[in-house]
Protein backbone atom coordinates (compact mmCIF):
# COMPACT_ATOMS: atom_id res chain seq x y z
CA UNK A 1 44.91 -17.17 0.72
CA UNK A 2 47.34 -14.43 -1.12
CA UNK A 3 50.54 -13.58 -1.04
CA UNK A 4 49.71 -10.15 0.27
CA UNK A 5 53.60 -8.28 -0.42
CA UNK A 6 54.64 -7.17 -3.38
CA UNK A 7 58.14 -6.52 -2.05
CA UNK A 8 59.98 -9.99 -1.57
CA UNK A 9 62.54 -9.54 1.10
CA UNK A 10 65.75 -9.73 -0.24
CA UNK A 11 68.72 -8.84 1.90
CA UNK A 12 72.16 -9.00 1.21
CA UNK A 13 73.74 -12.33 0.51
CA UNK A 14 76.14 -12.16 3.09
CA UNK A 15 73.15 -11.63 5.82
CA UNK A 16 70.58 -14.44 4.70
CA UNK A 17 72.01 -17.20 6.25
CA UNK A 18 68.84 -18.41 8.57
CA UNK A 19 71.14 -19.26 11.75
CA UNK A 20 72.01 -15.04 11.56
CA UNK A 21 68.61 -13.69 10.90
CA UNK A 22 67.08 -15.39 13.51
CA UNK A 23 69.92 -14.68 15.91
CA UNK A 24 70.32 -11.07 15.08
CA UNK A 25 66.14 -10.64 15.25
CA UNK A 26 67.00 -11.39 19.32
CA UNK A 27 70.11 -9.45 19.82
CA UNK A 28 69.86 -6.43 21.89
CA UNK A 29 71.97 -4.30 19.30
CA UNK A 30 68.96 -4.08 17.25
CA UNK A 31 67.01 -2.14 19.86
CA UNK A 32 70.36 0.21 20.95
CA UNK A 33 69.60 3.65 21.17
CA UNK A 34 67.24 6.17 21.95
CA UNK A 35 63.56 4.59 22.76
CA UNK A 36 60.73 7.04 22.93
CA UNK A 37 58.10 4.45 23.65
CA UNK A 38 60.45 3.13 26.58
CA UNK A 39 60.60 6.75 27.82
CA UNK A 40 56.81 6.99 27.61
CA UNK A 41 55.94 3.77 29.08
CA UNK A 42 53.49 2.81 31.74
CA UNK A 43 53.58 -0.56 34.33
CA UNK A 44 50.06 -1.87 34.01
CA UNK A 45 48.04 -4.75 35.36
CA UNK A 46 45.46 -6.06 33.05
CA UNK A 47 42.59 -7.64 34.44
CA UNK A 48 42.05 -11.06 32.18
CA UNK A 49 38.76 -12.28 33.15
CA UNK A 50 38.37 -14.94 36.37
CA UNK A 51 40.92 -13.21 38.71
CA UNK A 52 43.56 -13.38 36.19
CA UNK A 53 45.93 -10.26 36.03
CA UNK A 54 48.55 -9.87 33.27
CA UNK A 55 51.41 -7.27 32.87
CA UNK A 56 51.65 -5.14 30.18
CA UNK A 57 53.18 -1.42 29.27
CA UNK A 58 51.22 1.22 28.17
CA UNK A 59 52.90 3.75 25.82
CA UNK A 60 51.15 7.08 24.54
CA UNK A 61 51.75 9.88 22.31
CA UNK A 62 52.49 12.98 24.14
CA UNK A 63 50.74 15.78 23.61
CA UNK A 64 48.52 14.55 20.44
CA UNK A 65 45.80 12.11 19.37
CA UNK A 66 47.66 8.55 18.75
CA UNK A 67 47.06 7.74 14.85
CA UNK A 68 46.17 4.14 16.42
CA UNK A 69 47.13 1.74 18.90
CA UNK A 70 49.47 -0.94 18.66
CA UNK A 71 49.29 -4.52 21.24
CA UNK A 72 52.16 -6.42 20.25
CA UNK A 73 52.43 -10.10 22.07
CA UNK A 74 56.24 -11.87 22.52
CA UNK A 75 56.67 -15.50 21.77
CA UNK A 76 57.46 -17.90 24.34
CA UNK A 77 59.47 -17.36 26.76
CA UNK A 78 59.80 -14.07 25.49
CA UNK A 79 58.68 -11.11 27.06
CA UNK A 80 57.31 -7.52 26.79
CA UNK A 81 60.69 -6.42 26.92
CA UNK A 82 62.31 -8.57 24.18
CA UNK A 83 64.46 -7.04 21.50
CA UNK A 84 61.80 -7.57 18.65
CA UNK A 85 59.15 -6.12 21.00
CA UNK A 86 61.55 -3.04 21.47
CA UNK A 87 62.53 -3.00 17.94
CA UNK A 88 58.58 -2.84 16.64
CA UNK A 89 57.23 -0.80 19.46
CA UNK A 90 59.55 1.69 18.72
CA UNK A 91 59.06 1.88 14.88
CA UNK A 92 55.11 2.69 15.28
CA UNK A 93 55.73 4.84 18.33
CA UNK A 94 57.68 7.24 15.85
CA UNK A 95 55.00 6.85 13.25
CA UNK A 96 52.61 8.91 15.70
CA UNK A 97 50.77 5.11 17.61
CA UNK A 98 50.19 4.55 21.12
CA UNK A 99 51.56 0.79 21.61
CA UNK A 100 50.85 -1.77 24.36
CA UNK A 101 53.35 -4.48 25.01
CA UNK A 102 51.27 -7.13 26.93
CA UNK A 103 53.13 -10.07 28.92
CA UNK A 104 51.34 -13.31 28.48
CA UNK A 105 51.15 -15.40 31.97
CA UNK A 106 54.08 -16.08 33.71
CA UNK A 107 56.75 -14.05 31.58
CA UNK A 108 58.78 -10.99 31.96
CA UNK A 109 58.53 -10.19 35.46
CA UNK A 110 54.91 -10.94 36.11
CA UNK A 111 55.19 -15.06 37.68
CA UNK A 112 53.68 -13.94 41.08
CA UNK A 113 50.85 -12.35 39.70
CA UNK A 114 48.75 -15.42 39.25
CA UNK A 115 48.89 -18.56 41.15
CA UNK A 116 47.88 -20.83 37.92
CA UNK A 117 50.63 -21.66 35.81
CA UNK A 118 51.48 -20.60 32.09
CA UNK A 119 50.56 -22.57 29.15
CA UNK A 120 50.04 -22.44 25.61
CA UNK A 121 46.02 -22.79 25.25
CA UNK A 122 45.29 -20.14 27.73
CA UNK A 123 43.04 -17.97 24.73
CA UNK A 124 40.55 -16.66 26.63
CA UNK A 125 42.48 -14.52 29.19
CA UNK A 126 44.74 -13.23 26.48
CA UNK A 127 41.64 -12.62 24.21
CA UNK A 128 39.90 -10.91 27.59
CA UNK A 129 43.13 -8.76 28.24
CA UNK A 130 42.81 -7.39 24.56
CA UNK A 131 39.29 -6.12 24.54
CA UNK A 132 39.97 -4.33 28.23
CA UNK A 133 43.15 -2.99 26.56
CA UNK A 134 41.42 -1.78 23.02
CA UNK A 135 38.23 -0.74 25.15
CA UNK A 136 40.40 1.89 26.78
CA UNK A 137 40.58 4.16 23.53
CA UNK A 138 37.42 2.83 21.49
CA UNK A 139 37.30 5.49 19.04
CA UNK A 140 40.94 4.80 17.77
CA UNK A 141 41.92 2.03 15.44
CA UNK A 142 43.52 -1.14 17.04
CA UNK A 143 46.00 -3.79 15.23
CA UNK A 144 47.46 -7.12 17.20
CA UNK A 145 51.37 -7.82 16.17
CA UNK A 146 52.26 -11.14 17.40
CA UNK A 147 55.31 -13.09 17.37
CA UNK A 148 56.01 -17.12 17.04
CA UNK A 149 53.29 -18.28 19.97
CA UNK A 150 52.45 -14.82 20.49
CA UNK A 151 51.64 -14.68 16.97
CA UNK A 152 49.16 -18.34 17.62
CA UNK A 153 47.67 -16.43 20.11
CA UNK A 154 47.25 -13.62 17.77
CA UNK A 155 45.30 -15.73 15.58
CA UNK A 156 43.07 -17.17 17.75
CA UNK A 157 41.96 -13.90 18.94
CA UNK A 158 41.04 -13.04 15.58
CA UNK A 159 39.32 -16.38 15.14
CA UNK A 160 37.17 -15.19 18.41
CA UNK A 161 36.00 -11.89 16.68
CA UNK A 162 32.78 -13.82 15.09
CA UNK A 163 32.16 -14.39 18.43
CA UNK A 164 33.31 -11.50 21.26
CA UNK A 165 34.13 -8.77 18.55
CA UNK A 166 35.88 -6.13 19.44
CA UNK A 167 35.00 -3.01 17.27
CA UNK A 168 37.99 -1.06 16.71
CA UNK A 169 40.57 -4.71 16.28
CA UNK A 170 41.17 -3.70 12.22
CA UNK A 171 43.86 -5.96 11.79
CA UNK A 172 46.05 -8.73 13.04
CA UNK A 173 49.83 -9.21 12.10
CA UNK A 174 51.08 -12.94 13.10
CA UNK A 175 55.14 -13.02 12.49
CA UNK A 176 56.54 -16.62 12.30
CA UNK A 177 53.36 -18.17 14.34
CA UNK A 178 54.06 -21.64 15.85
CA UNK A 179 51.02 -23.17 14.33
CA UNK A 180 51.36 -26.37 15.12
CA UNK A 181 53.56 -26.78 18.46
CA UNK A 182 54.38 -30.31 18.39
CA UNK A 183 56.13 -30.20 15.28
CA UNK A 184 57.75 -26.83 16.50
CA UNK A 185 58.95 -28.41 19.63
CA UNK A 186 60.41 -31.33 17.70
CA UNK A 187 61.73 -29.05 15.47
CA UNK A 188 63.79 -27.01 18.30
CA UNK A 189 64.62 -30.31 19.90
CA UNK A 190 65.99 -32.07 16.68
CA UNK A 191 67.78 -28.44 14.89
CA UNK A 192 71.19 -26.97 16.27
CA UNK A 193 71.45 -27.43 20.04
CA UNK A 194 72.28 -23.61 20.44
CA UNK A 195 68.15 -22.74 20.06
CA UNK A 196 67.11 -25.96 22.45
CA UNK A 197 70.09 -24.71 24.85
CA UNK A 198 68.26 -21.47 24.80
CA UNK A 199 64.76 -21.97 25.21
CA UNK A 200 65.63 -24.58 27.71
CA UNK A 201 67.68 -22.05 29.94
CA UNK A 202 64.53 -19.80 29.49
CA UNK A 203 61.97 -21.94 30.82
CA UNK A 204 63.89 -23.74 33.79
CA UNK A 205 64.83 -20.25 34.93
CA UNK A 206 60.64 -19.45 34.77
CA UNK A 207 60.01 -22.30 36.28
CA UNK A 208 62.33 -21.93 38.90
CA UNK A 209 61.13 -18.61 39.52
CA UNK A 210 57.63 -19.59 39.78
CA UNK A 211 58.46 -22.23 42.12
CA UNK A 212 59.85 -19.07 44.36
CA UNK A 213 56.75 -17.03 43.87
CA UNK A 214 54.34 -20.02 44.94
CA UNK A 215 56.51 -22.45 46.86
CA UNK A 216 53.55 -24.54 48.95
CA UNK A 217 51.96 -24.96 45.18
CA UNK A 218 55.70 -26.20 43.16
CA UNK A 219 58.17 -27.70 43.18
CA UNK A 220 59.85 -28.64 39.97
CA UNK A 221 63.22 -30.13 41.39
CA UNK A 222 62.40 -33.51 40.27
CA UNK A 223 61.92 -32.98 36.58
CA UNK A 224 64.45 -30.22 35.79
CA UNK A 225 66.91 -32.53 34.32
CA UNK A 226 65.22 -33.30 31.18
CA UNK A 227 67.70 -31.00 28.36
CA UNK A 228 65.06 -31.53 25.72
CA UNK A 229 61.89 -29.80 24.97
CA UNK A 230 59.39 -32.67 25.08
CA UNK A 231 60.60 -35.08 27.55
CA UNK A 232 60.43 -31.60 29.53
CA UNK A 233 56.85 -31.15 27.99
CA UNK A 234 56.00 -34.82 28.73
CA UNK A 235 56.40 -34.56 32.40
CA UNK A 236 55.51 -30.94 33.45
CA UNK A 237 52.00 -32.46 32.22
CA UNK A 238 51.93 -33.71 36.04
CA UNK A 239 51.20 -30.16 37.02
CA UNK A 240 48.09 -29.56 34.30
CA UNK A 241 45.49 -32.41 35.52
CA UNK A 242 42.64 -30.47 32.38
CA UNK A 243 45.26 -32.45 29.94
CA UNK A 244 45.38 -36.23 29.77
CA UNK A 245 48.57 -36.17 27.50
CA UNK A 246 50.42 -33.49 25.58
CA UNK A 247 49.41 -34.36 22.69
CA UNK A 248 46.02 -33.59 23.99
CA UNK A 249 47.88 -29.94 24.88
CA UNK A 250 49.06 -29.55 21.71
CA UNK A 251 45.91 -30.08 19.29
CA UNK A 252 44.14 -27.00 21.54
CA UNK A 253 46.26 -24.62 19.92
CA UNK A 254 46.81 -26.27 16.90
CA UNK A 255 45.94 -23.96 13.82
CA UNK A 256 46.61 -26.52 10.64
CA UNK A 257 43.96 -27.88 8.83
CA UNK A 258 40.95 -25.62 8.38
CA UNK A 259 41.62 -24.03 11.55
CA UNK A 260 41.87 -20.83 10.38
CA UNK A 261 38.80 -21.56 7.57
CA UNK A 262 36.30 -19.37 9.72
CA UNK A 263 38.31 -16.03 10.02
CA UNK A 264 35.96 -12.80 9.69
CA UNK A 265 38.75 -10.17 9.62
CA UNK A 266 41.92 -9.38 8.22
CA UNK A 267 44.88 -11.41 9.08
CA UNK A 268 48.33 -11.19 7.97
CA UNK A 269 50.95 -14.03 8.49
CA UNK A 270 54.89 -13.60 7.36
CA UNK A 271 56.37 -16.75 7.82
CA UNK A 272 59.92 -17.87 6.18
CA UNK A 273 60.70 -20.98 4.64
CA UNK A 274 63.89 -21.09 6.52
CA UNK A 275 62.78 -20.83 9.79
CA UNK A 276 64.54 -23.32 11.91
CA UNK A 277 61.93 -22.95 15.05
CA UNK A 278 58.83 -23.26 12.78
CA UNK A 279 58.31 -26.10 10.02
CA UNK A 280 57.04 -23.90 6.86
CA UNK A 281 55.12 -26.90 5.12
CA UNK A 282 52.03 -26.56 6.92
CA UNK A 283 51.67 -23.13 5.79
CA UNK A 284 51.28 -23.95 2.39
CA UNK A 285 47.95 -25.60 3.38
CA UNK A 286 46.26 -22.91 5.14
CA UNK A 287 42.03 -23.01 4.18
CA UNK A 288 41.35 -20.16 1.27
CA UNK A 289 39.71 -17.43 2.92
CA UNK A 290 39.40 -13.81 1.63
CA UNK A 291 39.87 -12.50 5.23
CA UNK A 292 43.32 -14.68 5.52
CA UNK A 293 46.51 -13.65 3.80
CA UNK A 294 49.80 -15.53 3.78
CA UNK A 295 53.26 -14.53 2.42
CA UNK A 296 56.05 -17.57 2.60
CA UNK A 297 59.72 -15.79 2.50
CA UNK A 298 62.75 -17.25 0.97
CA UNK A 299 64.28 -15.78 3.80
CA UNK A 300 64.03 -14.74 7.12
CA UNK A 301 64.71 -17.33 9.47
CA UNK A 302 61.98 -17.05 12.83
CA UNK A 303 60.88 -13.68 13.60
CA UNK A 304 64.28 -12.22 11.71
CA UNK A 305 63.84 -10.01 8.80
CA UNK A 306 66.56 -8.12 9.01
CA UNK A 307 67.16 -5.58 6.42
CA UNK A 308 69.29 -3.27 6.24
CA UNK A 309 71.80 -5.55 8.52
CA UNK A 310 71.65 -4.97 11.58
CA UNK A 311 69.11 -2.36 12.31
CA UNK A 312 66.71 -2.50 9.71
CA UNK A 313 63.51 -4.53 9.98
CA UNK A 314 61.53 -5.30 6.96
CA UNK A 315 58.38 -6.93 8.51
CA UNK A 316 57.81 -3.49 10.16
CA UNK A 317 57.66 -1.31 7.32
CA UNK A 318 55.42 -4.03 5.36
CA UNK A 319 53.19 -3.92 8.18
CA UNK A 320 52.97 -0.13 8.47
CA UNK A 321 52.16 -0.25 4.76
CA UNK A 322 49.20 -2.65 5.06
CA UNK A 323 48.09 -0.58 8.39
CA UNK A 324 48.11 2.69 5.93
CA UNK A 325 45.94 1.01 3.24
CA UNK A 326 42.37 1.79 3.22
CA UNK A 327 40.16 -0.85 5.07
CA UNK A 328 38.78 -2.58 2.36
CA UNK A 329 38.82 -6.08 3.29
């Protein structure tokens, strides 16, 4: 494990404060404008293995090979059409890459695609939607961007190349993964009550709107009180009979430890020390392996990185550096 950036980001004092980073990194102002990947962007259905269909957008260069292809994956309750999924599809659109903004299960506008519900341990459909989305252009280089439990899912796709590698996945980019989610849900729960407010807006409106898509399957009327993350957790459990507990849940995505010890390709996590959504301390105890590369921010806040304030995003020009350098890993 290396600190893999040279350039510490380092924005302006006034603009480090966590609570703004990770506020702005959400905001739509930061993807206002002209969007050239929204312009060029395709509905598609993914098949993900077992009847599973997921919903993803499917932008390409016009008029010239793509230099690569970007799949970029939101964090929870997040979506393909999130303002840090704008932001970064938009930054490697310009720079000449097809991108694919994939919708995990049950998020954006995708609930009545599948009658199974969401949850956080669903790896192989996300890994199978992947390889059908990389197999479409094998003979172009493919990199995975993922964000907070996007960017867990990123990393346990990589963790599956040893064993269903796909050829042209060169590298994967987790920002702010939720690595271990018990500790991030009792860190939401237990920080300022404007990010449990939010997320727990976002999921009773999901819920609620897969309840409408599949009402003979749920009905979530009796639990939607809870105004905490766990308790919520805790008795949704009712609805995933695979799980005794959700503690059980938890420890299948669970990436502490020496998780991450058997990586066989490049991985890149930016994390922040700061981050309010995402404990930092486990991070410092991530297995050494050559193929796994960590860099712990002063600042940042969770999936922030804003530099220059409020357009600017540093993550995404460190990443296009690393995706420039020669694959020598």
């Amino acid at each position: 494990m290396r600190n893999f950036i040279d350039e510490s980001f380092s924005p302006s004092v006034f603009f480090r404060n966590t609570h703004i980073q990770t506020t702005f990194g959400s905001l739509h102002v930061r993807a206002a404008g002209k969007n050239e990947m929204l312009e060029a962007a395709e509905e598609n259905i993914v098949s993900a293995g077992n009847g599973v269909r997921l919903l993803g957008y499917h932008s390409r260069q016009k008029g010239k090979k793509p230099a690569g292809m970007i799949i970029i994956i939101h964090g929870w309750e997040g979506s393909a059409d999130s303002t840090y999924m704008l932001s970064t599809g938009r930054f490697f659109y310009r720079l000449g890459y097809d991108v694919f903004r994939l919708n995990l299960r049950d998020h954006g506008n995708s609930h009545y695609l599948n009658e199974g519900m969401f949850h956080g341990a669903l790896t192989e459909e996300a890994a199978s939607a992947i390889i059908e989305i990389a197999g479409r252009q094998p003979d172009i280089p493919c990199y995975l961007i993922g964000f907070s439990l996007g960017g867990n899912f990123a990393l346990r796709i990589a963790l599956k190349q040893s064993i269903t590698p796909i050829s042209n996945l060169k590298k994967v980019f987790s920002i702010s993964p939720a690595i271990d989610p018990y500790k991030a849900t009792l860190a939401i729960d237990k920080g300022p009550a404007v990010y449990r407010r939010y997320f727990m807006a976002k999921w009773k409106r999901s819920l609620r709107q897969k309840q409408k898509c599949f009402p003979a399957v749920y009905n979530f009327d009796g639990i939607l009180h809870h105004n905490k993350l766990l308790p919520l957790t805790e008795a949704i459990m009712a609805w995933y009979p695979d799980f005794d507990n959700y503690r059980e849940y938890f420890n299948l995505y669970t990436l502490t430890g020496n998780a991450l010890a058997p990586l066989e390709m490049p991985v890149f996590i930016i994390m922040a020390q700061d981050d309010p959504a995402v404990p930092v301390e486990d991070f410092y105890h991530l297995p050494a392996n050559p193929y796994l590369h960590v860099s712990i921010q002063r600042f940042g806040g969770h999936c922030g990185f804003i530099d220059p304030f409020p357009f600017g995003c540093w993550y995404e020009r460190q990443i296009a550096k690393l995706i420039g350098q020669a694959e020598d890993e």
